[in-house]
Protein backbone atom coordinates (compact mmCIF):
# COMPACT_ATOMS: atom_id res chain seq x y z
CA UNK A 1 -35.09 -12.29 17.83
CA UNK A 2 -32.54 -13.36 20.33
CA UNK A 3 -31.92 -16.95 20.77
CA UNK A 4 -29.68 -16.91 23.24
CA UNK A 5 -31.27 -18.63 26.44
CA UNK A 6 -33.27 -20.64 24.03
CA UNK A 7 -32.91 -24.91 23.70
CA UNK A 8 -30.49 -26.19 21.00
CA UNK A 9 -32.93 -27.93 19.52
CA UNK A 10 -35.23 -24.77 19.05
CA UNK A 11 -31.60 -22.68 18.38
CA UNK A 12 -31.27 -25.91 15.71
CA UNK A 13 -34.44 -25.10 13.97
CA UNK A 14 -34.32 -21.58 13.87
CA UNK A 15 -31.05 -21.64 12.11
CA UNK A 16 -32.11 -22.11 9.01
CA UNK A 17 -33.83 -19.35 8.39
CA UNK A 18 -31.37 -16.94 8.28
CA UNK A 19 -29.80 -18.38 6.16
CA UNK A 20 -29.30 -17.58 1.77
CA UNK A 21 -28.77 -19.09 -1.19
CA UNK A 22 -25.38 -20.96 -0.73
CA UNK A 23 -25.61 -21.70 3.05
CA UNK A 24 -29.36 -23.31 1.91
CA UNK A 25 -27.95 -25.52 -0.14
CA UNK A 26 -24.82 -26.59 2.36
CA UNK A 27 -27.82 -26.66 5.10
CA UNK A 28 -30.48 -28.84 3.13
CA UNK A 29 -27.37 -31.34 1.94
CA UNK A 30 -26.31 -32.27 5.90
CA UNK A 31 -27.20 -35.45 6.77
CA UNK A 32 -29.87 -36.10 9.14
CA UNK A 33 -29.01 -36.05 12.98
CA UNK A 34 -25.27 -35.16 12.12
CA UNK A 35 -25.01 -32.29 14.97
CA UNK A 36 -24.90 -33.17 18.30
CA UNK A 37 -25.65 -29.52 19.56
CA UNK A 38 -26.24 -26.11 17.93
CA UNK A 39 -22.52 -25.32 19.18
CA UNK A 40 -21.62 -28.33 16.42
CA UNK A 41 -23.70 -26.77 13.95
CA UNK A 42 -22.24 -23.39 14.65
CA UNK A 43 -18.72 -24.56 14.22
CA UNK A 44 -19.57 -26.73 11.15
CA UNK A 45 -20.63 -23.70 9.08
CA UNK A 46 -18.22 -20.91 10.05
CA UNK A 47 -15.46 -23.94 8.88
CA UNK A 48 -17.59 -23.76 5.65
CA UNK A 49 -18.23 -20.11 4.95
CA UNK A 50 -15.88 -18.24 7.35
CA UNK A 51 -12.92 -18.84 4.95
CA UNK A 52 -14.91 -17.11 2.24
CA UNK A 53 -15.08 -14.40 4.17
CA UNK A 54 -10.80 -13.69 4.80
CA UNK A 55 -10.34 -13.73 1.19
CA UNK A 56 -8.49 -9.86 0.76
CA UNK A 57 -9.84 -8.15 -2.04
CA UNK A 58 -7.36 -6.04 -3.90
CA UNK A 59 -7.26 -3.16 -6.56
CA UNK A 60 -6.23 -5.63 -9.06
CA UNK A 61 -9.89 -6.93 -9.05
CA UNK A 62 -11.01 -4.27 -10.38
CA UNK A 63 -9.90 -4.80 -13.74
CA UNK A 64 -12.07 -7.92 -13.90
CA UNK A 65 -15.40 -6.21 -13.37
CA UNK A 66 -16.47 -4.90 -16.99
CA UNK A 67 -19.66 -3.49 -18.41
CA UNK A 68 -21.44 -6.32 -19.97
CA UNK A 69 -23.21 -6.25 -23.38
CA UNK A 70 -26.61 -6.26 -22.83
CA UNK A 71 -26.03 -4.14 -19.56
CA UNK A 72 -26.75 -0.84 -19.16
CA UNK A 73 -24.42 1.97 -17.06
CA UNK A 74 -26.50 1.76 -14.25
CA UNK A 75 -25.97 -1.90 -13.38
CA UNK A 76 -22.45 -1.51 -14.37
CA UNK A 77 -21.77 1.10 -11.73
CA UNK A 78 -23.47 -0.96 -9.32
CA UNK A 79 -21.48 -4.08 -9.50
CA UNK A 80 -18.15 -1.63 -9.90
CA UNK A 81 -19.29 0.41 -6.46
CA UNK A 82 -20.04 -3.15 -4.60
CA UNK A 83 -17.01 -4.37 -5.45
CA UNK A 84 -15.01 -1.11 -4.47
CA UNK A 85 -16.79 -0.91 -1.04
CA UNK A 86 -14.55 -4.74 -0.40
CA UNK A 87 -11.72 -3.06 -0.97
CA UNK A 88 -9.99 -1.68 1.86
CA UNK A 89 -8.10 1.45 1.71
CA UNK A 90 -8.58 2.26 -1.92
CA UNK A 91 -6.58 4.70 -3.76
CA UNK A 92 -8.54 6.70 -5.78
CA UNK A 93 -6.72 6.44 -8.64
CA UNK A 94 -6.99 2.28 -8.73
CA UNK A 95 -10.39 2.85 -8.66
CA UNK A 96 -11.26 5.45 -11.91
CA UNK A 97 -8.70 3.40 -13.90
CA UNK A 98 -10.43 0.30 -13.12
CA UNK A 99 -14.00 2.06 -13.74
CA UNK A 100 -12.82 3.43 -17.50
CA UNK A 101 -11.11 0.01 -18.31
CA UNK A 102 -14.35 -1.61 -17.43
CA UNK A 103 -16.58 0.56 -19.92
CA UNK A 104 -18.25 -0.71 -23.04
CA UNK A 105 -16.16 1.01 -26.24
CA UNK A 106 -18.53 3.83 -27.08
CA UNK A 107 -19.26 7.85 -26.78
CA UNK A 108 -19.52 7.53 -22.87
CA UNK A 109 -16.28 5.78 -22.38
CA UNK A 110 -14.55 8.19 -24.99
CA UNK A 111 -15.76 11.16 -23.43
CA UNK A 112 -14.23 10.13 -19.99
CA UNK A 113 -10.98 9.36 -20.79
CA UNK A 114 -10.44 13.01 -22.87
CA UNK A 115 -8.25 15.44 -21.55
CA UNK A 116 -10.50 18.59 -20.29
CA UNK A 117 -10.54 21.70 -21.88
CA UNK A 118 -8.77 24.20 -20.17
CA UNK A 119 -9.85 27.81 -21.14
């Protein structure tokens, strides 16, 4: 749906919702009447959630992201992939030494990180 030769005040009420979680909450605590135009509430929220956006994401991060607990592989490797798909220009090697020092201690991560036979 393209909004584009629409009112503001129809622009204004449509905005909402596309928005998620966070920008809900920013939305819902505005106070009443506080945009003059949908161009106001445009440039209100990209100053609020555009600067989320710029923040680089580096190799480095990787290390943070481990395997939790009571989490299997599966939604490990899915939180791991997300977060390599922010990083731009990722060297391989960042990325498997960031996915083994993220495992749980166990047979999986031992079996990984042993040199392979070669016959």
């Amino acid at each position: 749906m393209y909004l584009t030769d629409t009112l503001d005040t129809t622009r204004c009420k449509a905005f909402p919702t596309t928005l998620t979680k966070t920008a809900i909450k920013w939305f819902d605590s505005l106070p009443p009447r506080l945009m003059a135009s949908f161009d106001d509430l445009a440039k209100k929220f990209l100053a609020r959630f555009s600067i989320q956006k710029d923040k680089t994401k580096h190799a480095l991060s990787l290390l943070g992201i481990k395997q939790e607990d009571r989490k299997g592989l599966r939604s490990y490797m899915e939180r791991f992939n997300k977060a390599c798909l922010d990083i731009q220009n990722l060297p391989t090697e960042a990325a498997i030494i960031g996915l083994i020092n993220g495992l749980r201690e166990g047979p999986f991560s031992h079996s990984i990180q042993e040199a392979p036979n070669i016959s």
